[in-house]
PDB file of N, CA and C in Angstrom:
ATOM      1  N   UNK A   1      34.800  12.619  58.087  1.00  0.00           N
ATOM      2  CA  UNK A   1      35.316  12.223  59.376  1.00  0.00           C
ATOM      3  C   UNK A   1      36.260  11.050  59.161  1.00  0.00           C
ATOM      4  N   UNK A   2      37.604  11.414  59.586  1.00  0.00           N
ATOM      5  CA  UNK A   2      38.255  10.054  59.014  1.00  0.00           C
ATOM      6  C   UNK A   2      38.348   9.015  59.653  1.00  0.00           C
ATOM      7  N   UNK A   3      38.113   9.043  61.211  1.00  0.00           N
ATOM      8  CA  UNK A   3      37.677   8.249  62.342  1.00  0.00           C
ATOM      9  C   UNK A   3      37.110   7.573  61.932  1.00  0.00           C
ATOM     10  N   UNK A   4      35.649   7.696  61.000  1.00  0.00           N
ATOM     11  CA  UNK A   4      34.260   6.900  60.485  1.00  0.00           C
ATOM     12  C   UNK A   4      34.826   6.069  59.392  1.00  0.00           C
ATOM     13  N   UNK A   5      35.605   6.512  58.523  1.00  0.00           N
ATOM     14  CA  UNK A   5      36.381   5.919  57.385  1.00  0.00           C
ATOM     15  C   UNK A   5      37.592   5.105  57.815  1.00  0.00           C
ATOM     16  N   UNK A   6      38.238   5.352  58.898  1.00  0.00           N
ATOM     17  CA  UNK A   6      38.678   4.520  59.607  1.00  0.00           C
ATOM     18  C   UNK A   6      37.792   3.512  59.525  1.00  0.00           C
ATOM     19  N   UNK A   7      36.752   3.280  60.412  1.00  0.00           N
ATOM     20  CA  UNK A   7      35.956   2.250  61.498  1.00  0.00           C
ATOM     21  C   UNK A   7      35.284   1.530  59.985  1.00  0.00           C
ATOM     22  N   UNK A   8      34.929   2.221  59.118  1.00  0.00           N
ATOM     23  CA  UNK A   8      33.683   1.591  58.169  1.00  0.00           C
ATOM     24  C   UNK A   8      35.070   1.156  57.010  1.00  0.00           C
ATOM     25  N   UNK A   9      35.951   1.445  56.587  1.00  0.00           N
ATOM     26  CA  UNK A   9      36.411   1.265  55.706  1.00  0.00           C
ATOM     27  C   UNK A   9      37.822   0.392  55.299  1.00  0.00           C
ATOM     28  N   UNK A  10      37.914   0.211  57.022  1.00  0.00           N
ATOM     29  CA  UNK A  10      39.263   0.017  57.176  1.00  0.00           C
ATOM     30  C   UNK A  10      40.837   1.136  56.605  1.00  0.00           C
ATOM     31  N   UNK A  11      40.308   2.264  57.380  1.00  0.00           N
ATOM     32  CA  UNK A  11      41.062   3.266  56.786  1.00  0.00           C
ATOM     33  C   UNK A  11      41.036   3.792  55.678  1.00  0.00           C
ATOM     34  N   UNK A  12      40.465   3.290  54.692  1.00  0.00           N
ATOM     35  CA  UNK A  12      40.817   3.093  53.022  1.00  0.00           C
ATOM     36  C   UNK A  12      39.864   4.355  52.551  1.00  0.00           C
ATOM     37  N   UNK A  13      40.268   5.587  52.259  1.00  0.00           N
ATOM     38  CA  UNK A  13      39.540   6.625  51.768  1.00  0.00           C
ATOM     39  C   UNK A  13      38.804   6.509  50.347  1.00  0.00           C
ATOM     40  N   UNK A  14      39.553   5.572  49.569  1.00  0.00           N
ATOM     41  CA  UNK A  14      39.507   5.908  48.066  1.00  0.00           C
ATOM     42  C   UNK A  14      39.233   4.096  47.436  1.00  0.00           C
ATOM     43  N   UNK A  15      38.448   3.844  46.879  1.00  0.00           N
ATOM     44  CA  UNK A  15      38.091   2.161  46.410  1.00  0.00           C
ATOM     45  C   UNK A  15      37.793   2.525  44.656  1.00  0.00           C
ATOM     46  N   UNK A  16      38.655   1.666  44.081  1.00  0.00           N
ATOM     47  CA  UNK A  16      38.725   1.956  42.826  1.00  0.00           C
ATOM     48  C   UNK A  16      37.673   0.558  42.376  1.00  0.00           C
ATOM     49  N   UNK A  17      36.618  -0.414  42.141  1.00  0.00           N
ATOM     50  CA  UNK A  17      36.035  -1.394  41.856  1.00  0.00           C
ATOM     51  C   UNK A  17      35.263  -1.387  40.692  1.00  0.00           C
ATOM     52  N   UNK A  18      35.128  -3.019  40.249  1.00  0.00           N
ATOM     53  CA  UNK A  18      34.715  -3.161  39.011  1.00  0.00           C
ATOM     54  C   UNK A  18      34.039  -4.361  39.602  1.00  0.00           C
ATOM     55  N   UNK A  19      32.454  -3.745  39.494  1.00  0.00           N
ATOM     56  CA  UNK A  19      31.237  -4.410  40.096  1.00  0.00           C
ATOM     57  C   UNK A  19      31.099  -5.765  39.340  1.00  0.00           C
ATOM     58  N   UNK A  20      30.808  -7.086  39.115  1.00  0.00           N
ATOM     59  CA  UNK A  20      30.596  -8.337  38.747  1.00  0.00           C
ATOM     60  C   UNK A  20      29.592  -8.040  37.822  1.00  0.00           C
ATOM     61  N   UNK A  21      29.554  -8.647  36.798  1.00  0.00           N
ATOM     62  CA  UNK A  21      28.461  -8.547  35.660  1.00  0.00           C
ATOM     63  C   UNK A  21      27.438  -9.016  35.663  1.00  0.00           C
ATOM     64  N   UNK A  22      26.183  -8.368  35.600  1.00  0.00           N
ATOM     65  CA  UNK A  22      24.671  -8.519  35.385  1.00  0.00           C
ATOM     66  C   UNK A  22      24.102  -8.098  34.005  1.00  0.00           C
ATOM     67  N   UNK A  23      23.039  -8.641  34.317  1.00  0.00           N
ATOM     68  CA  UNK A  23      22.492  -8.365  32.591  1.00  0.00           C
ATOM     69  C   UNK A  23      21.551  -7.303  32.620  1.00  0.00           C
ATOM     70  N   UNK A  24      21.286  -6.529  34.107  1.00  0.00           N
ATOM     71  CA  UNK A  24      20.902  -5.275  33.926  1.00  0.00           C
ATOM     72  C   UNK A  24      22.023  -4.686  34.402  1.00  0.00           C
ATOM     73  N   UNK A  25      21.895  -3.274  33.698  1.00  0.00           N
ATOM     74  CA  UNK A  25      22.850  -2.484  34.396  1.00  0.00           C
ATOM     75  C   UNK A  25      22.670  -1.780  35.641  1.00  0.00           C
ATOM     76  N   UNK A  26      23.797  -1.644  37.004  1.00  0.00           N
ATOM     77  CA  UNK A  26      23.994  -1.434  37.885  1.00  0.00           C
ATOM     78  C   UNK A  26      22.911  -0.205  37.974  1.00  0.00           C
ATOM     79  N   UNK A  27      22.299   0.223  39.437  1.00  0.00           N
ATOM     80  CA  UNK A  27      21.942   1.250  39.921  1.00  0.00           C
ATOM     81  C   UNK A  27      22.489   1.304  41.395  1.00  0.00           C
ATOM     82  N   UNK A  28      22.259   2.463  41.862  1.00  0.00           N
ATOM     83  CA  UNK A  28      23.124   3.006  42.964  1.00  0.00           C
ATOM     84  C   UNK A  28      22.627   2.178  44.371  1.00  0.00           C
ATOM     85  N   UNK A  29      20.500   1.838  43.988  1.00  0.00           N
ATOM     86  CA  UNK A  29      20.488   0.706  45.454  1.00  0.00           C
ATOM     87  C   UNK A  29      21.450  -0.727  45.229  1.00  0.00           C
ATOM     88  N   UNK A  30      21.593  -1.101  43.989  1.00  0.00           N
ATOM     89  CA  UNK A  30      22.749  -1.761  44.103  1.00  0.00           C
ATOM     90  C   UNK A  30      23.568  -1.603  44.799  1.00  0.00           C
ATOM     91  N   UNK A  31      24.242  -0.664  44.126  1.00  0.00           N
ATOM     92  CA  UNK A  31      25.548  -0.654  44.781  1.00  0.00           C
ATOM     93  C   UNK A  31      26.215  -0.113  46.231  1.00  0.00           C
ATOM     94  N   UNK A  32      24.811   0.287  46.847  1.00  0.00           N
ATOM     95  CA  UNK A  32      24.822   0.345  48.561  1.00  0.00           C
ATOM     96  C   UNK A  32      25.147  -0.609  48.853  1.00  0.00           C
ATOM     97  N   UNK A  33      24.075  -1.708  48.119  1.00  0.00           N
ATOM     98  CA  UNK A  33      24.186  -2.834  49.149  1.00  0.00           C
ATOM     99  C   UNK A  33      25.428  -3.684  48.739  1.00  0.00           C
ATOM    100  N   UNK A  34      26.192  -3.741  47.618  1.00  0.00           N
ATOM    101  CA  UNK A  34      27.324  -4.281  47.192  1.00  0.00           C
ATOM    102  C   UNK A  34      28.658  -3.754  48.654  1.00  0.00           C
ATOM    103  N   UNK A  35      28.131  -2.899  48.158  1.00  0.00           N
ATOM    104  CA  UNK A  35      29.367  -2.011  49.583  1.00  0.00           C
ATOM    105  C   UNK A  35      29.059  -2.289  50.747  1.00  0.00           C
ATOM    106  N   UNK A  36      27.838  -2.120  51.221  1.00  0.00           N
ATOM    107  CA  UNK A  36      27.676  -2.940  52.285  1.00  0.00           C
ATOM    108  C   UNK A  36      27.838  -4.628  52.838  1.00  0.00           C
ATOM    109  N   UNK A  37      28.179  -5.302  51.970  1.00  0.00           N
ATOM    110  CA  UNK A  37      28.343  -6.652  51.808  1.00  0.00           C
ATOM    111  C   UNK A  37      30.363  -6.489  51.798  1.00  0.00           C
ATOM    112  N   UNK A  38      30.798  -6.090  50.607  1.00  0.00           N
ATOM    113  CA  UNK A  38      32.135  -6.079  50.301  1.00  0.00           C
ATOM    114  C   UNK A  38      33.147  -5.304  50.660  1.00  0.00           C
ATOM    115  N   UNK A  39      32.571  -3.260  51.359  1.00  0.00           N
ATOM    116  CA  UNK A  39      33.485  -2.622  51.621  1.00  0.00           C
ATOM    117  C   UNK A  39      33.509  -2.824  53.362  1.00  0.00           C
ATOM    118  N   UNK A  40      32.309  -2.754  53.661  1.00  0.00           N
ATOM    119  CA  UNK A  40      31.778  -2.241  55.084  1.00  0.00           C
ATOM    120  C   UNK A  40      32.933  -3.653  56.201  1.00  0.00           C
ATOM    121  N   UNK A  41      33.342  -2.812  56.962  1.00  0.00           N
ATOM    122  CA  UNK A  41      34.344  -4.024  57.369  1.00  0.00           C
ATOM    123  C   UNK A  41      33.390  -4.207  59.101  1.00  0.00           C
ATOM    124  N   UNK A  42      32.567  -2.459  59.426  1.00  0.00           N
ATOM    125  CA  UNK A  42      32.496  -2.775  60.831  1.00  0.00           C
ATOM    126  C   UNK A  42      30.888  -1.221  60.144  1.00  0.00           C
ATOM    127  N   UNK A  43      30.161  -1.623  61.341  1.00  0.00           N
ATOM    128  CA  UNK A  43      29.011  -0.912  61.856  1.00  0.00           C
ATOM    129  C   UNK A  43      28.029   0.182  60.702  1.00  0.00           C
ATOM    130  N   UNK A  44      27.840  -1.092  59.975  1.00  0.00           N
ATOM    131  CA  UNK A  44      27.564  -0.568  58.748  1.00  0.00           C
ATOM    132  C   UNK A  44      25.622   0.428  58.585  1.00  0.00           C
ATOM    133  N   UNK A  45      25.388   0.346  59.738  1.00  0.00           N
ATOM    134  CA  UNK A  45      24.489   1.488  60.082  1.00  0.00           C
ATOM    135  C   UNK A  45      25.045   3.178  60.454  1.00  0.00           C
ATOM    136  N   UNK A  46      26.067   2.936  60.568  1.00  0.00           N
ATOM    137  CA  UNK A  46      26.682   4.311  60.565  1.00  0.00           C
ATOM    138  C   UNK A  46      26.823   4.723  58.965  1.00  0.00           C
ATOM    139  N   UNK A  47      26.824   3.546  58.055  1.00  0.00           N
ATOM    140  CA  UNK A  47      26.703   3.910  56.329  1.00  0.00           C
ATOM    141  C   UNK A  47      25.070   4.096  55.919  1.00  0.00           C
ATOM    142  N   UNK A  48      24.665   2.995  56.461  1.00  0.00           N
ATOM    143  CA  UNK A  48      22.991   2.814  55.461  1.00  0.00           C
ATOM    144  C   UNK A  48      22.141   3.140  56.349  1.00  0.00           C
ATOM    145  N   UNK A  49      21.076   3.207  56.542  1.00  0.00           N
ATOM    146  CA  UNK A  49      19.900   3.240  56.698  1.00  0.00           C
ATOM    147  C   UNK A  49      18.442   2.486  55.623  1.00  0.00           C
ATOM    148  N   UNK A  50      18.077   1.230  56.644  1.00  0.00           N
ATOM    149  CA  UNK A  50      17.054   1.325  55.651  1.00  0.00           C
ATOM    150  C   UNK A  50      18.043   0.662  54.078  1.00  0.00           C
ATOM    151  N   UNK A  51      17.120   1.011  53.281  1.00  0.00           N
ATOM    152  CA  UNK A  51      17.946   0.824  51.882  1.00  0.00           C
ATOM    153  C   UNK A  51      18.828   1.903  51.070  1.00  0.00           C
ATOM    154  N   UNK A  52      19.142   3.208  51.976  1.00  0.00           N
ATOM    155  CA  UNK A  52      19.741   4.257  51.585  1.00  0.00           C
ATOM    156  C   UNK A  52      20.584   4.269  52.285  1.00  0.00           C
ATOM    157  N   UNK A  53      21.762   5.644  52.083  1.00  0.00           N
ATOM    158  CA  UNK A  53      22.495   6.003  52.976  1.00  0.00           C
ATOM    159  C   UNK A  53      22.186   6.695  54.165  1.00  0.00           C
ATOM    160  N   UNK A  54      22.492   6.662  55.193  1.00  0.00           N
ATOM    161  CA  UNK A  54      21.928   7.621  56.204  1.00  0.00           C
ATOM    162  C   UNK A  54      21.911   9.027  55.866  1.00  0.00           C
ATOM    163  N   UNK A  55      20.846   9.571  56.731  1.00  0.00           N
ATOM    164  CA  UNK A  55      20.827  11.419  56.770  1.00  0.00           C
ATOM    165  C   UNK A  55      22.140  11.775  57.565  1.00  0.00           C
ATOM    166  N   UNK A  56      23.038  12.629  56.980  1.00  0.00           N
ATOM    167  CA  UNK A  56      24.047  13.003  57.180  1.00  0.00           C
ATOM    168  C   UNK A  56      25.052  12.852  55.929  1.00  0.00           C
ATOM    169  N   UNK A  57      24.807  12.160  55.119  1.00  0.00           N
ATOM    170  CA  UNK A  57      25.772  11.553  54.526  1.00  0.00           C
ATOM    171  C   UNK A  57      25.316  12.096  52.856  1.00  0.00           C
ATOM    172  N   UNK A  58      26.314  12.991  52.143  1.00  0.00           N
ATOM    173  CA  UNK A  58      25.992  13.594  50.793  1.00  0.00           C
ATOM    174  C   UNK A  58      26.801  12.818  50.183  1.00  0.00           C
ATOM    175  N   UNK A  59      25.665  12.053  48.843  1.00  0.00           N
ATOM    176  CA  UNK A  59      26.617  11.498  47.672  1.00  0.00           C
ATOM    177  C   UNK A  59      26.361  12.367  46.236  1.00  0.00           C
ATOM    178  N   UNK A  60      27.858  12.370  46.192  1.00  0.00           N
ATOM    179  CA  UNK A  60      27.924  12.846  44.780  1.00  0.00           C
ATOM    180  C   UNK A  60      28.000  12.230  43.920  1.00  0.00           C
ATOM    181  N   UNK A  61      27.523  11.908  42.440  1.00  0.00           N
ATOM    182  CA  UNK A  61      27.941  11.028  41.573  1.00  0.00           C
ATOM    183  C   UNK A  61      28.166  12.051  40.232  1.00  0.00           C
ATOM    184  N   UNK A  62      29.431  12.120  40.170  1.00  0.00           N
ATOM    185  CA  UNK A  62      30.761  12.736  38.911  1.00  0.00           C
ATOM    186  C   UNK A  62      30.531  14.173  39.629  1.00  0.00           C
ATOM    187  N   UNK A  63      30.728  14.278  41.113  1.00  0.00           N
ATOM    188  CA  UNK A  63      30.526  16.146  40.884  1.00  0.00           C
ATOM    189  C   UNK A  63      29.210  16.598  41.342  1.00  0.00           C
ATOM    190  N   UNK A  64      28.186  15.968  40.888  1.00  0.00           N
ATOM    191  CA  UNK A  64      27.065  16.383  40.863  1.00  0.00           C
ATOM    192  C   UNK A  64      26.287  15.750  42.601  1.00  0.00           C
ATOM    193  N   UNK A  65      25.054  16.624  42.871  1.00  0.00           N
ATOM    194  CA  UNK A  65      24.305  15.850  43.586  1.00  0.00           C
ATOM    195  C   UNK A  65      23.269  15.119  43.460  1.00  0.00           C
ATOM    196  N   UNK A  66      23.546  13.721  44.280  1.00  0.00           N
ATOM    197  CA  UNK A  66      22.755  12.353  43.392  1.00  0.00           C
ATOM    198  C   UNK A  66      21.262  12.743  43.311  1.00  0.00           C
ATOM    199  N   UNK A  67      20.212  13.624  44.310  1.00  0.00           N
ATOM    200  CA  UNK A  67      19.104  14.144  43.950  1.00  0.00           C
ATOM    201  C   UNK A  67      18.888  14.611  42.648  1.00  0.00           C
ATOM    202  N   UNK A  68      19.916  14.877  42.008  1.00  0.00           N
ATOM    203  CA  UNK A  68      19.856  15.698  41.045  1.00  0.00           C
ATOM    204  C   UNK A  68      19.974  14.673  39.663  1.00  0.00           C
ATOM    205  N   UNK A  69      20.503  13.367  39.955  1.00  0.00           N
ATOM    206  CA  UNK A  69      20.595  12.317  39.180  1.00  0.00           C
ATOM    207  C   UNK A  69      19.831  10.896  39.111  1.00  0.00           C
ATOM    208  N   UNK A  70      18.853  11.291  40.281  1.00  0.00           N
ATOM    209  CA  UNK A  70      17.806  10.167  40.510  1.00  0.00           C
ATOM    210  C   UNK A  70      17.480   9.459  41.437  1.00  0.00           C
ATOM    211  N   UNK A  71      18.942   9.619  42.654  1.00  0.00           N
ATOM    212  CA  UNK A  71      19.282   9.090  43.694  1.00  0.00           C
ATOM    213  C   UNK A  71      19.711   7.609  43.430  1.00  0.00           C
ATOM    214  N   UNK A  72      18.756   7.107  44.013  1.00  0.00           N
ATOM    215  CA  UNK A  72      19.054   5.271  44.057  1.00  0.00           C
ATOM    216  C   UNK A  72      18.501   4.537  43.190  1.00  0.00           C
ATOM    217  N   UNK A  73      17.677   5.564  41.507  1.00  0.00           N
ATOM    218  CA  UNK A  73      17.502   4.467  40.476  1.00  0.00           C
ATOM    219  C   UNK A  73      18.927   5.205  39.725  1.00  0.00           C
ATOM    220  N   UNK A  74      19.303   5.686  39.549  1.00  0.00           N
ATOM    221  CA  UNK A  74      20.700   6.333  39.135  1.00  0.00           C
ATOM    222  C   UNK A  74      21.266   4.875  38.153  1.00  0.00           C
ATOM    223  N   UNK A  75      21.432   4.581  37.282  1.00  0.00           N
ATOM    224  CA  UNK A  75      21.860   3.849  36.334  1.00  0.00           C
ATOM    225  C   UNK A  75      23.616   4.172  36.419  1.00  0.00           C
ATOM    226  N   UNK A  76      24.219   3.229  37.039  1.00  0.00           N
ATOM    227  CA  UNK A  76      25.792   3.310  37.152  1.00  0.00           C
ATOM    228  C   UNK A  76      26.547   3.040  35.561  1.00  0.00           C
ATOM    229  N   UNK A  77      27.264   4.482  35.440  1.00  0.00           N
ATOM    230  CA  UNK A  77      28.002   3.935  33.891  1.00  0.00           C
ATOM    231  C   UNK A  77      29.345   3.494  34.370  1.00  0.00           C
ATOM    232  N   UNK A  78      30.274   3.524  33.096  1.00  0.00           N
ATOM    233  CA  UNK A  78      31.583   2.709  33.339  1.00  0.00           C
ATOM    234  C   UNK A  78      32.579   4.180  33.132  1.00  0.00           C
ATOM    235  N   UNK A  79      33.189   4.059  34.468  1.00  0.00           N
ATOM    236  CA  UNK A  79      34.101   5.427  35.297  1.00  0.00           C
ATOM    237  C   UNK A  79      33.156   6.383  35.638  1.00  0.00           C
ATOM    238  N   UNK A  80      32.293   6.258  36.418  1.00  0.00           N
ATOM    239  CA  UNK A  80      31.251   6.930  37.351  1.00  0.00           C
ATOM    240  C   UNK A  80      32.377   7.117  38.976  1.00  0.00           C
ATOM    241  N   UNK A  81      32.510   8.093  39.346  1.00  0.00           N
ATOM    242  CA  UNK A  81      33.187   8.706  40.482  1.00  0.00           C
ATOM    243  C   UNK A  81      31.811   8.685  41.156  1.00  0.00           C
ATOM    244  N   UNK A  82      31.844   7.965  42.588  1.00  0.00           N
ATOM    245  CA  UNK A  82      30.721   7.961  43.699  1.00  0.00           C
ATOM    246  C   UNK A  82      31.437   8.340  44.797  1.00  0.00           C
ATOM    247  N   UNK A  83      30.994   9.725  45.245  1.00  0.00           N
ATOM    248  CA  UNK A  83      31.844  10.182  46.553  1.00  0.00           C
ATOM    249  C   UNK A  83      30.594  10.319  48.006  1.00  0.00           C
ATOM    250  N   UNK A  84      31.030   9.939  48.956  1.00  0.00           N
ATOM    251  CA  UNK A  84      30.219   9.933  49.973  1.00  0.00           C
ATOM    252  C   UNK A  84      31.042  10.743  51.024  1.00  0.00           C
ATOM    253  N   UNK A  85      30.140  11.755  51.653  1.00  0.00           N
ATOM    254  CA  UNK A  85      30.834  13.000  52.452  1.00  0.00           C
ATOM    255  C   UNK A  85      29.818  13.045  53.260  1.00  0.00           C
ATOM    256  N   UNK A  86      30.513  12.492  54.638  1.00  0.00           N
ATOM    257  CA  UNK A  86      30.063  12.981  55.894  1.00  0.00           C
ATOM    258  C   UNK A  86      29.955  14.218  56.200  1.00  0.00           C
ATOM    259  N   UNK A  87      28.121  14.478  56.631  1.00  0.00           N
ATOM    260  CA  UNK A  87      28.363  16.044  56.790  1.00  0.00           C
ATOM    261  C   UNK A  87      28.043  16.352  57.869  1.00  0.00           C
ATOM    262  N   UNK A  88      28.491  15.285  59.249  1.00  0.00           N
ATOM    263  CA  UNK A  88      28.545  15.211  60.380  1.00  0.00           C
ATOM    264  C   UNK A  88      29.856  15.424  60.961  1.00  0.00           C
ATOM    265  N   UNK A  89      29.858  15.619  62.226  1.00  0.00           N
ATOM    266  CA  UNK A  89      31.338  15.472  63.177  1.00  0.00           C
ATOM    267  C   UNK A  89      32.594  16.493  62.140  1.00  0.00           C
ATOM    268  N   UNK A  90      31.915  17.439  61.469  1.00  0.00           N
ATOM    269  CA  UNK A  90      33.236  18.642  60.796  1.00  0.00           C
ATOM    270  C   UNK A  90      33.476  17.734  59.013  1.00  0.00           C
ATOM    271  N   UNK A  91      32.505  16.815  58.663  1.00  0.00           N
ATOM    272  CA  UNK A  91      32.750  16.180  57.305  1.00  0.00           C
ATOM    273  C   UNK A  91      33.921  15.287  57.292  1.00  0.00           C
TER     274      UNK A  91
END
């Protein structure tokens, strides 16, 4: 929905980022909440729920579906593609 990517993203479909260094490596509840802090410009319950993403909302990580990769202990590598697809209001 690009309306939603509008409102949550400030238009911006596509965020290329290089997360700040920790001495563990990144996982994906990380990096909700990173995005929720740094991307989310407006009504960031239309993104999260809780400590996840909301129901509606399919993430892929490289292609794949993140169930299929662990979900939110998912260990983030370096050039990991994270796509989030509204599968509300026509996607």
């Amino acid at each position: 929905n690009s309306r939603a990517s509008e409102l949550l993203f400030d238009g911006v479909k596509e965020h290329q980022v290089t997360l700040p260094g920790q001495s563990d490596p990144w996982d994906m509840k990380q990096l909700l909440v990173w995005i929720q802090r740094n991307l989310l410009k407006e009504r960031p319950e239309l993104f999260v729920q809780g400590e996840s993403v909301r129901p509606g909302i399919l993430v892929l990580i490289n292609d794949a579906d993140w169930e299929l990769m662990g979900e939110l202990d998912y260990q983030l590598q370096d050039q990991d593609c994270i796509v989030f697809i509204s599968t509300l209001h026509g996607g």
